[in-house]
PDB file of N, CA and C in Angstrom:
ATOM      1  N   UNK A   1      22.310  55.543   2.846  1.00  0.00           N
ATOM      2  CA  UNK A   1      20.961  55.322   3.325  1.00  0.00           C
ATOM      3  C   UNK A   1      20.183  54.443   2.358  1.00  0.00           C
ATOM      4  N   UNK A   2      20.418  54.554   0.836  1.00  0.00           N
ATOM      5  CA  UNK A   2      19.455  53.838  -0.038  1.00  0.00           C
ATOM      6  C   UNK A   2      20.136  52.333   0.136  1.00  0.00           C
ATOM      7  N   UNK A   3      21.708  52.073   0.420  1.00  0.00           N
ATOM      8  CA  UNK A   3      21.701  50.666   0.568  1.00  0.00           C
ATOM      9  C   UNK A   3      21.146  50.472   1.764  1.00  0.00           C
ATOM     10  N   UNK A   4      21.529  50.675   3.034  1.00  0.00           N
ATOM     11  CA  UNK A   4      20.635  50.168   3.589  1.00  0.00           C
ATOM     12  C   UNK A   4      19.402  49.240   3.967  1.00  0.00           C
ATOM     13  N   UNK A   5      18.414  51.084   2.838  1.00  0.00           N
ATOM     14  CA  UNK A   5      16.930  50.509   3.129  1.00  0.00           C
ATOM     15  C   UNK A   5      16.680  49.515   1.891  1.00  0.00           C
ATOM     16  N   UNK A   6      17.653  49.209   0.754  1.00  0.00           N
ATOM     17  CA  UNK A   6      17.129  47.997   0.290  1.00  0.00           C
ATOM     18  C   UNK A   6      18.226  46.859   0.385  1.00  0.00           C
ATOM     19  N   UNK A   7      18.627  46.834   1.749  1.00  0.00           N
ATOM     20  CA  UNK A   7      19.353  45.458   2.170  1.00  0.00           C
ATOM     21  C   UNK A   7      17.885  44.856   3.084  1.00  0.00           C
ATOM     22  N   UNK A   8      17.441  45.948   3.959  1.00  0.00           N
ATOM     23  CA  UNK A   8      16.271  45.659   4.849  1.00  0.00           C
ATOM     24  C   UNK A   8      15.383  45.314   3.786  1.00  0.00           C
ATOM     25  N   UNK A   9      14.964  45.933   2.516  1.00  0.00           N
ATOM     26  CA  UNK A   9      14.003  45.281   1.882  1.00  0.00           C
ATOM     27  C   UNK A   9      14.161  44.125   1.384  1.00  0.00           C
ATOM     28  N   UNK A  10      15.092  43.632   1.056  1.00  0.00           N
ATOM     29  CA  UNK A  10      15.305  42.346   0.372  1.00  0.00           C
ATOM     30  C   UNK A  10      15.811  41.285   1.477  1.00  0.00           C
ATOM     31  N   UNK A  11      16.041  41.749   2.774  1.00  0.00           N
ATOM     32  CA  UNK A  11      16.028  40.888   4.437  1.00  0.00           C
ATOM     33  C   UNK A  11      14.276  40.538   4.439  1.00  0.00           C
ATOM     34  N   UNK A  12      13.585  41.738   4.225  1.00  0.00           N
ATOM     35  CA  UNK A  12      11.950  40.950   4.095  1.00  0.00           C
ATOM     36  C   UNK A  12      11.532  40.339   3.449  1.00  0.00           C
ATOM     37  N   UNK A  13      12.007  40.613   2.343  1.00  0.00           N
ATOM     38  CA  UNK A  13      11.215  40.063   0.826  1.00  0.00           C
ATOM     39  C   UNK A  13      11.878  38.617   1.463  1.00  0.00           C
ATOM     40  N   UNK A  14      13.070  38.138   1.597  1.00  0.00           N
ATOM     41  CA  UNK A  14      13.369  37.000   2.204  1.00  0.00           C
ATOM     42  C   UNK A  14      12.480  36.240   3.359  1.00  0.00           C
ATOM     43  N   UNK A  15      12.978  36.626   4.005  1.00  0.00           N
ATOM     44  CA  UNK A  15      12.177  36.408   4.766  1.00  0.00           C
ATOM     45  C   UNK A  15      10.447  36.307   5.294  1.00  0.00           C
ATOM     46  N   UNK A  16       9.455  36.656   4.115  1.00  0.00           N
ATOM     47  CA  UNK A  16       8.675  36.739   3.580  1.00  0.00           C
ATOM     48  C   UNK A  16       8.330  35.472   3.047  1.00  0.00           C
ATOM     49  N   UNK A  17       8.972  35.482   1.509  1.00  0.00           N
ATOM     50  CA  UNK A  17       9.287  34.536   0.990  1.00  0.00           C
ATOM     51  C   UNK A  17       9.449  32.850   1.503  1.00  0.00           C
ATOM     52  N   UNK A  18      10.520  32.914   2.802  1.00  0.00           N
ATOM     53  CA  UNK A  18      11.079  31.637   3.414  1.00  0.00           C
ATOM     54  C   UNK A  18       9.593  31.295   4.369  1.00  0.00           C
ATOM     55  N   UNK A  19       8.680  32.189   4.891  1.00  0.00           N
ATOM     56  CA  UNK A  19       7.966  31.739   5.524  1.00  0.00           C
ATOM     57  C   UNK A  19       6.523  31.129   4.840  1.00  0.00           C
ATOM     58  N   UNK A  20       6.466  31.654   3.721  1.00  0.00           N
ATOM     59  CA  UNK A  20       5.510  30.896   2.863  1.00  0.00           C
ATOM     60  C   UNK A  20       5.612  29.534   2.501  1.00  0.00           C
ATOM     61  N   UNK A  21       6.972  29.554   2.430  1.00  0.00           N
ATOM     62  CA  UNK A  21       7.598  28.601   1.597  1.00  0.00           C
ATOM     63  C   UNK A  21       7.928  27.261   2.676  1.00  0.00           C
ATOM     64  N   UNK A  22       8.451  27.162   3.639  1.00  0.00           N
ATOM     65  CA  UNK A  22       8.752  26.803   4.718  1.00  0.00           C
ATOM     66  C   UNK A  22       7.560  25.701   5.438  1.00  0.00           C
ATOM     67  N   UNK A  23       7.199  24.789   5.781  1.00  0.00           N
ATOM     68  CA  UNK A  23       6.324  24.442   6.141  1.00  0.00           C
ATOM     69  C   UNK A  23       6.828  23.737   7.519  1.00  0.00           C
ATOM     70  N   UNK A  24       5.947  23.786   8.543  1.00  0.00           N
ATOM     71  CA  UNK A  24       6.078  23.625  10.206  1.00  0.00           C
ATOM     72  C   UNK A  24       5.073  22.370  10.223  1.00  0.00           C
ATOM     73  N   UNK A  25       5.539  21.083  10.600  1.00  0.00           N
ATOM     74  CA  UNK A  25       4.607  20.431  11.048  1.00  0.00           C
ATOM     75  C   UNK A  25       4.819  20.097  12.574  1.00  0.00           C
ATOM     76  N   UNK A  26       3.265  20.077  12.697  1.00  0.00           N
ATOM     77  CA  UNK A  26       2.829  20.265  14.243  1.00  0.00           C
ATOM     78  C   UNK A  26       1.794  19.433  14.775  1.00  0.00           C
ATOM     79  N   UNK A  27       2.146  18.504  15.820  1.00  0.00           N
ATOM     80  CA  UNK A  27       1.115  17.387  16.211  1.00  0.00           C
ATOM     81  C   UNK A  27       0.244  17.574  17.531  1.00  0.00           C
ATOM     82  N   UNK A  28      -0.707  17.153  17.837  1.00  0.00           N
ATOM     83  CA  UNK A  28      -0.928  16.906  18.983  1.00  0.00           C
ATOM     84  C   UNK A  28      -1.064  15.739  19.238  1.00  0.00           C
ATOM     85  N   UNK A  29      -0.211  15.749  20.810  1.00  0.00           N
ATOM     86  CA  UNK A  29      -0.278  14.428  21.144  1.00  0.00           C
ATOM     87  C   UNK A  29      -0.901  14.172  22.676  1.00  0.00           C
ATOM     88  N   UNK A  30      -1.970  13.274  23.218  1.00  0.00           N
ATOM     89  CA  UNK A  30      -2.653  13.479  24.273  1.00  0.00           C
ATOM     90  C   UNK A  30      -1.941  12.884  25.594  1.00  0.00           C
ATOM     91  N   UNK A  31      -2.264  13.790  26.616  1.00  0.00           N
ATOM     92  CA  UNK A  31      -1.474  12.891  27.727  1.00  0.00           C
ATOM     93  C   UNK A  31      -1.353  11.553  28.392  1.00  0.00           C
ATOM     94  N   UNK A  32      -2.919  11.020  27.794  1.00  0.00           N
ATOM     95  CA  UNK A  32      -3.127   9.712  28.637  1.00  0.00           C
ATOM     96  C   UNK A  32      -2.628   8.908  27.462  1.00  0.00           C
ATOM     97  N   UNK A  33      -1.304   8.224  27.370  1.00  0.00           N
ATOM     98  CA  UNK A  33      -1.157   7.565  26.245  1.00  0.00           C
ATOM     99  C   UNK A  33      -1.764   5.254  26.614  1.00  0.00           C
ATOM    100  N   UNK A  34      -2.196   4.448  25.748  1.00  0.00           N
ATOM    101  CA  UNK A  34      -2.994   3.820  26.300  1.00  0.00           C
ATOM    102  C   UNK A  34      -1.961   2.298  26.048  1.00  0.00           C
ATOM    103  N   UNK A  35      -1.235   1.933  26.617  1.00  0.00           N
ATOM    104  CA  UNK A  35       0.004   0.654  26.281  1.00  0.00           C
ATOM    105  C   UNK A  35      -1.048  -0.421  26.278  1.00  0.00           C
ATOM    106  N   UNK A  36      -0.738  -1.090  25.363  1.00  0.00           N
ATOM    107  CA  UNK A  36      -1.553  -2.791  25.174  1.00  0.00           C
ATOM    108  C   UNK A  36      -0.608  -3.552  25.845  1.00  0.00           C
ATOM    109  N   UNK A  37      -1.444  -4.608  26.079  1.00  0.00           N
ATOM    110  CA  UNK A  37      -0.501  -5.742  26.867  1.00  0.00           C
ATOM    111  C   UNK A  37       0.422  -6.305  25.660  1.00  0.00           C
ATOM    112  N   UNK A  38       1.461  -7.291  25.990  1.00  0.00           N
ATOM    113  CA  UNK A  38       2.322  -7.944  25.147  1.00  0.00           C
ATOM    114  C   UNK A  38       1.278  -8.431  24.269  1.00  0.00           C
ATOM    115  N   UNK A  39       0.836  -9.196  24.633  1.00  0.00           N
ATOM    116  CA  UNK A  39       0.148 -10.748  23.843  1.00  0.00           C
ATOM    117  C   UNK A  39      -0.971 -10.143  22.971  1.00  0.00           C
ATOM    118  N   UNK A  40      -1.957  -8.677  23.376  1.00  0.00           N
ATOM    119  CA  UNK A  40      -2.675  -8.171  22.329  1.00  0.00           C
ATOM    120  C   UNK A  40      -1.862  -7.971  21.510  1.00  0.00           C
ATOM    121  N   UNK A  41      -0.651  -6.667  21.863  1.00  0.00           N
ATOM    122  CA  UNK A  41       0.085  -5.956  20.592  1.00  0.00           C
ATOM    123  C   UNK A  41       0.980  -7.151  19.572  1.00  0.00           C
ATOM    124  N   UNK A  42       1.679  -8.754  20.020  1.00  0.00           N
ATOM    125  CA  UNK A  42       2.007  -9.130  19.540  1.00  0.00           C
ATOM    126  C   UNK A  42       1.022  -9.949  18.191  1.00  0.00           C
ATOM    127  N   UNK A  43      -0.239  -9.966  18.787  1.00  0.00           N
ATOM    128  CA  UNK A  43      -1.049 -10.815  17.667  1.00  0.00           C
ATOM    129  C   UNK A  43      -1.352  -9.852  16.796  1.00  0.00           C
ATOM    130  N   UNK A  44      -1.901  -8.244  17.321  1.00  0.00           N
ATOM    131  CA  UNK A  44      -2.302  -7.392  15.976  1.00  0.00           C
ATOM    132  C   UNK A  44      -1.240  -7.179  15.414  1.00  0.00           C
ATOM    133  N   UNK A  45       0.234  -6.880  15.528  1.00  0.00           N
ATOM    134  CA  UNK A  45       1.555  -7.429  14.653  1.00  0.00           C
ATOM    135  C   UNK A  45       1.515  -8.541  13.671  1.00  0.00           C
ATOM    136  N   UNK A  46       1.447 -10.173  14.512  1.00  0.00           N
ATOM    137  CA  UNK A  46       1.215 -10.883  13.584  1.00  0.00           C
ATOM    138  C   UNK A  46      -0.173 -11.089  12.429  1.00  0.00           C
ATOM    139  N   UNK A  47      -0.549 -10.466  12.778  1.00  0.00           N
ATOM    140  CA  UNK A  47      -2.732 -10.187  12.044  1.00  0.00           C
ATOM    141  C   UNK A  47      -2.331  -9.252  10.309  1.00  0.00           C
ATOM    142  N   UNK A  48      -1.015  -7.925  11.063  1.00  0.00           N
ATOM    143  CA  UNK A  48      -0.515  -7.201  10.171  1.00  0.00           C
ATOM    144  C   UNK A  48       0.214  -7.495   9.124  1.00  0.00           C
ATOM    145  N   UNK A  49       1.393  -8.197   9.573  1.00  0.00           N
ATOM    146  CA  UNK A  49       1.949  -9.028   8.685  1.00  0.00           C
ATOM    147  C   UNK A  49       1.855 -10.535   7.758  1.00  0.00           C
ATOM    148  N   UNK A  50       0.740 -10.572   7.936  1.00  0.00           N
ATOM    149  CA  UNK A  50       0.681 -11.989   7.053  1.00  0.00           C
ATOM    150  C   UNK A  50       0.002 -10.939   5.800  1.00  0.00           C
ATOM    151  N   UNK A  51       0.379 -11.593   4.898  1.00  0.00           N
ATOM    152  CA  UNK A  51       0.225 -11.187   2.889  1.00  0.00           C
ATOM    153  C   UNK A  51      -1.079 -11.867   2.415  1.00  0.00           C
ATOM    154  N   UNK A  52      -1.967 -11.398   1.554  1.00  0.00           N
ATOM    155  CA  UNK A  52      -2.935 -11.935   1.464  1.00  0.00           C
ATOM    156  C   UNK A  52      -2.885 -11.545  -0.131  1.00  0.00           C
ATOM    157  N   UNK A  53      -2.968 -12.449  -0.839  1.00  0.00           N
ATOM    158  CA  UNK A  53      -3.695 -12.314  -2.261  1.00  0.00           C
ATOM    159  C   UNK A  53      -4.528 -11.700  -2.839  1.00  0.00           C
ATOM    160  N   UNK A  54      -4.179 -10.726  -3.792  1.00  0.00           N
ATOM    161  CA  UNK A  54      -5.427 -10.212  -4.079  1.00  0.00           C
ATOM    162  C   UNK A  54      -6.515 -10.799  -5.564  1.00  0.00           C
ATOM    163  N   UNK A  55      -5.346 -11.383  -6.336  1.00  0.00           N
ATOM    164  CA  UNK A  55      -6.567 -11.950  -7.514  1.00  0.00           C
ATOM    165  C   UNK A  55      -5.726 -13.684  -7.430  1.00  0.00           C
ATOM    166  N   UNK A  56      -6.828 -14.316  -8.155  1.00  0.00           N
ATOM    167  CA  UNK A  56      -6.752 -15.824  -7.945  1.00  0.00           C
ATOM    168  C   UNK A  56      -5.719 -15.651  -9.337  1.00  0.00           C
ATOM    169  N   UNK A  57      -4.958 -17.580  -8.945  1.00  0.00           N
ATOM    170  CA  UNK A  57      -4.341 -17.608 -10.303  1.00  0.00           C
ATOM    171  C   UNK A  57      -4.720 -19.217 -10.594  1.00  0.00           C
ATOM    172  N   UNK A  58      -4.957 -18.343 -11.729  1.00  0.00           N
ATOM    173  CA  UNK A  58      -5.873 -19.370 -12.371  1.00  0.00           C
ATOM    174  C   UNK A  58      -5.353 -20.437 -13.709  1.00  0.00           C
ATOM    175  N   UNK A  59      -5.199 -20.967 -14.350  1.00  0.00           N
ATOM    176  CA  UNK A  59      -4.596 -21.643 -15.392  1.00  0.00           C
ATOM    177  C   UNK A  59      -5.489 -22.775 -15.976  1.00  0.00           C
ATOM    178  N   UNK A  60      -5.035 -23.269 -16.964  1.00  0.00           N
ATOM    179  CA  UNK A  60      -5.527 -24.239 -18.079  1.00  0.00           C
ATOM    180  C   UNK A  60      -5.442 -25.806 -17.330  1.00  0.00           C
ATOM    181  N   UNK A  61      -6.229 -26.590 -17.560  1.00  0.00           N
ATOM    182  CA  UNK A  61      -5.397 -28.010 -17.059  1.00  0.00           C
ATOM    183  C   UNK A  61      -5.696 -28.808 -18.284  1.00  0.00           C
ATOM    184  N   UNK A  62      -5.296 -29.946 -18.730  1.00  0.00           N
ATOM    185  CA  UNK A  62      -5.169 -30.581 -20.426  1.00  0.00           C
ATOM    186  C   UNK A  62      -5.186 -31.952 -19.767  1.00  0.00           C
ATOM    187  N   UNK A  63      -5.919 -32.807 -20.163  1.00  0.00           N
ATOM    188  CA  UNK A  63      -6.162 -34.200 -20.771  1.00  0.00           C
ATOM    189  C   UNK A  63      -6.664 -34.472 -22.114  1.00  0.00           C
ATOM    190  N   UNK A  64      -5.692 -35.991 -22.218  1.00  0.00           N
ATOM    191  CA  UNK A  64      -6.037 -36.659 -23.530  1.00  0.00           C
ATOM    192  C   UNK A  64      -6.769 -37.925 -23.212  1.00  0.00           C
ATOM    193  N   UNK A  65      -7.898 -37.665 -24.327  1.00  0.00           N
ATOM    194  CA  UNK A  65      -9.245 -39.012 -24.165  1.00  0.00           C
ATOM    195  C   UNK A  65      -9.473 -39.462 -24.997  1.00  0.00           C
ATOM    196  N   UNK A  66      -9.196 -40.821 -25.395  1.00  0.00           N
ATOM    197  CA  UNK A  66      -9.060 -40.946 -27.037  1.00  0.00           C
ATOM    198  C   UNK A  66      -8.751 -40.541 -28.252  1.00  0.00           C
ATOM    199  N   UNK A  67      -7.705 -40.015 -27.720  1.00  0.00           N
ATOM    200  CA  UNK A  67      -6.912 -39.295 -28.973  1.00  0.00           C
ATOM    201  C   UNK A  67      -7.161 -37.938 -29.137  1.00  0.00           C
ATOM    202  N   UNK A  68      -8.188 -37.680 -28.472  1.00  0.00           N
ATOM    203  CA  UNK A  68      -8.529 -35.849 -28.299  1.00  0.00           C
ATOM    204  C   UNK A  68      -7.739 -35.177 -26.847  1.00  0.00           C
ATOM    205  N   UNK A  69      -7.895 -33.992 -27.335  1.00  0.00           N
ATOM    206  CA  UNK A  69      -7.460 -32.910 -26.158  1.00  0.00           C
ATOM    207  C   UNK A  69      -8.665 -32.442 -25.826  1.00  0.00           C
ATOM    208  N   UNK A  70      -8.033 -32.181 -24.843  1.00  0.00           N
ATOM    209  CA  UNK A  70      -9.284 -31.383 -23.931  1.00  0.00           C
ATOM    210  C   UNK A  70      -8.519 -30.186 -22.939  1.00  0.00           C
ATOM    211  N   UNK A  71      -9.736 -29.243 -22.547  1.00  0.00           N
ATOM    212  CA  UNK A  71      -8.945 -28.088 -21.329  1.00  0.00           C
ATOM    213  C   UNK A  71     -10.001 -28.185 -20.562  1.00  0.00           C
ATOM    214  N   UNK A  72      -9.317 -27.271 -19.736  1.00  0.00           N
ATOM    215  CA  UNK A  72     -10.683 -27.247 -18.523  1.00  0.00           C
ATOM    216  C   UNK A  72      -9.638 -25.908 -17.657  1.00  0.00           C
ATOM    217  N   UNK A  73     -10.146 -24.735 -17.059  1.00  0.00           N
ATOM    218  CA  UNK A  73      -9.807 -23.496 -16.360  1.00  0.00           C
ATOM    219  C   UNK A  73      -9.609 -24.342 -14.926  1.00  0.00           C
ATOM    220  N   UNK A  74      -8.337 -24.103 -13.774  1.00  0.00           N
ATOM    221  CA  UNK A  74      -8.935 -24.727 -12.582  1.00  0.00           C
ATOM    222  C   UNK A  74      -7.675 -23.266 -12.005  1.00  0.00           C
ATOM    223  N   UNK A  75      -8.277 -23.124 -10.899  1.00  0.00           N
ATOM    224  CA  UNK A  75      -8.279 -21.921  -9.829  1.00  0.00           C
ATOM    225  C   UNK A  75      -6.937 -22.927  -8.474  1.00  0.00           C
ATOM    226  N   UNK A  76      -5.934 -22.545  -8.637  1.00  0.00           N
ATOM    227  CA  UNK A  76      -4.823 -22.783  -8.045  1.00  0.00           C
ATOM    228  C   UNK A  76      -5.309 -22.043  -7.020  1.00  0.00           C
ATOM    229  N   UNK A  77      -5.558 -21.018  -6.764  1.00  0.00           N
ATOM    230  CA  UNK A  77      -5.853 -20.167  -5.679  1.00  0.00           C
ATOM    231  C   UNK A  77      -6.639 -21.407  -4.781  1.00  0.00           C
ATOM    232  N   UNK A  78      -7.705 -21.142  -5.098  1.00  0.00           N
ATOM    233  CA  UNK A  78      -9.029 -21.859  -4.296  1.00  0.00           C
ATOM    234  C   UNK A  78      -9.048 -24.354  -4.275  1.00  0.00           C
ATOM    235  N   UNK A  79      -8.054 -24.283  -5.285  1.00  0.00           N
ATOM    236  CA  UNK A  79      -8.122 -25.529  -5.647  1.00  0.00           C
ATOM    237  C   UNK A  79      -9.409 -26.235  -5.959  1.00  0.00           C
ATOM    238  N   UNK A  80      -9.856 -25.427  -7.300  1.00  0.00           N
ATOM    239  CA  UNK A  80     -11.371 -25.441  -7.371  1.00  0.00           C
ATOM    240  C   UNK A  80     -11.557 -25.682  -8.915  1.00  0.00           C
ATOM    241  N   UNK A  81     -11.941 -26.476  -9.604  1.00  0.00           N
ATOM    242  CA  UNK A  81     -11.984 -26.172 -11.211  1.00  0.00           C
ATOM    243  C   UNK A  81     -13.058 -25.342 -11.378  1.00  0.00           C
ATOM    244  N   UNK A  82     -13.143 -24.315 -12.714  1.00  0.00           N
ATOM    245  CA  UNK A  82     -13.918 -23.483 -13.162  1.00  0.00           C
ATOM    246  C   UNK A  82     -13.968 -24.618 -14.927  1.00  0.00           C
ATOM    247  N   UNK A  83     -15.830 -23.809 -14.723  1.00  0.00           N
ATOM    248  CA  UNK A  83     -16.065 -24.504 -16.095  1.00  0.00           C
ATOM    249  C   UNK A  83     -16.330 -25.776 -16.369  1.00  0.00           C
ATOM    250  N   UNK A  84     -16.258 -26.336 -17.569  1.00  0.00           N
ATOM    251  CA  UNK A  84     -16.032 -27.965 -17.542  1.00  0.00           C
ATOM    252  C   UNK A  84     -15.225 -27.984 -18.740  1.00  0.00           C
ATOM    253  N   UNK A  85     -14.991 -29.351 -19.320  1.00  0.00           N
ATOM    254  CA  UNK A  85     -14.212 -29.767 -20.115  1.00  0.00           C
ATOM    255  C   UNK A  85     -14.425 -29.104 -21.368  1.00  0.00           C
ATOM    256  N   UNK A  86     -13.606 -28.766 -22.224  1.00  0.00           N
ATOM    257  CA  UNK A  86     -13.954 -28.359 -23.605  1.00  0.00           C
ATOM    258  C   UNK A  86     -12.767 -28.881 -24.724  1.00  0.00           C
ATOM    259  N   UNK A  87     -13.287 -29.095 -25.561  1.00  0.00           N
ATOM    260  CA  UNK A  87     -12.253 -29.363 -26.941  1.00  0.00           C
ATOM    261  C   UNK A  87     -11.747 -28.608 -27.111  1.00  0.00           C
ATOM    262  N   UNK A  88     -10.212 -28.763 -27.201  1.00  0.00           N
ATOM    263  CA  UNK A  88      -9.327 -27.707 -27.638  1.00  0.00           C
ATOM    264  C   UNK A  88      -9.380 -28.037 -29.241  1.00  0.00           C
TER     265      UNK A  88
END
């Protein structure tokens, strides 16, 4: 009788245990489901997939002017110079 009642106890403690532990995921999903035409769903696809930059890249650009150097910052990103000329 004492195995038994602690085979049943340790069948709960299990089982106990597994249901805490255990996780159920559960959705709702509605009946009226709403299909886009081709030509919407294909452009918000292509809208999705194009890559967009997030910081500019930027770099040094160098000329020589009579025998001096010079820099100047210009924005590859934007094709834009930053700044103006300075003596290196």
């Amino acid at each position: 009788m004492k195995v038994k009642s602690k085979r049943i106890m340790l069948l709960l403690a299990v089982f106990t245990i597994n249901t805490f532990m255990l996780t159920i995921d559960a959705s709702a999903q509605s009946n009226q489901e709403k299909t886009l035409p081709i030509a919407i769903s294909s452009l918000q696809n292509s809208v999705l997939d194009v890559a967009y930059p997030n910081a500019n890249i930027i770099g040094w650009r160098y000329k020589s002017k009579e025998g001096k150097l010079y820099r100047r910052q210009y924005n590859y990103s934007r094709k834009k110079w930053i700044g103006e000329w300075e003596l290196c």
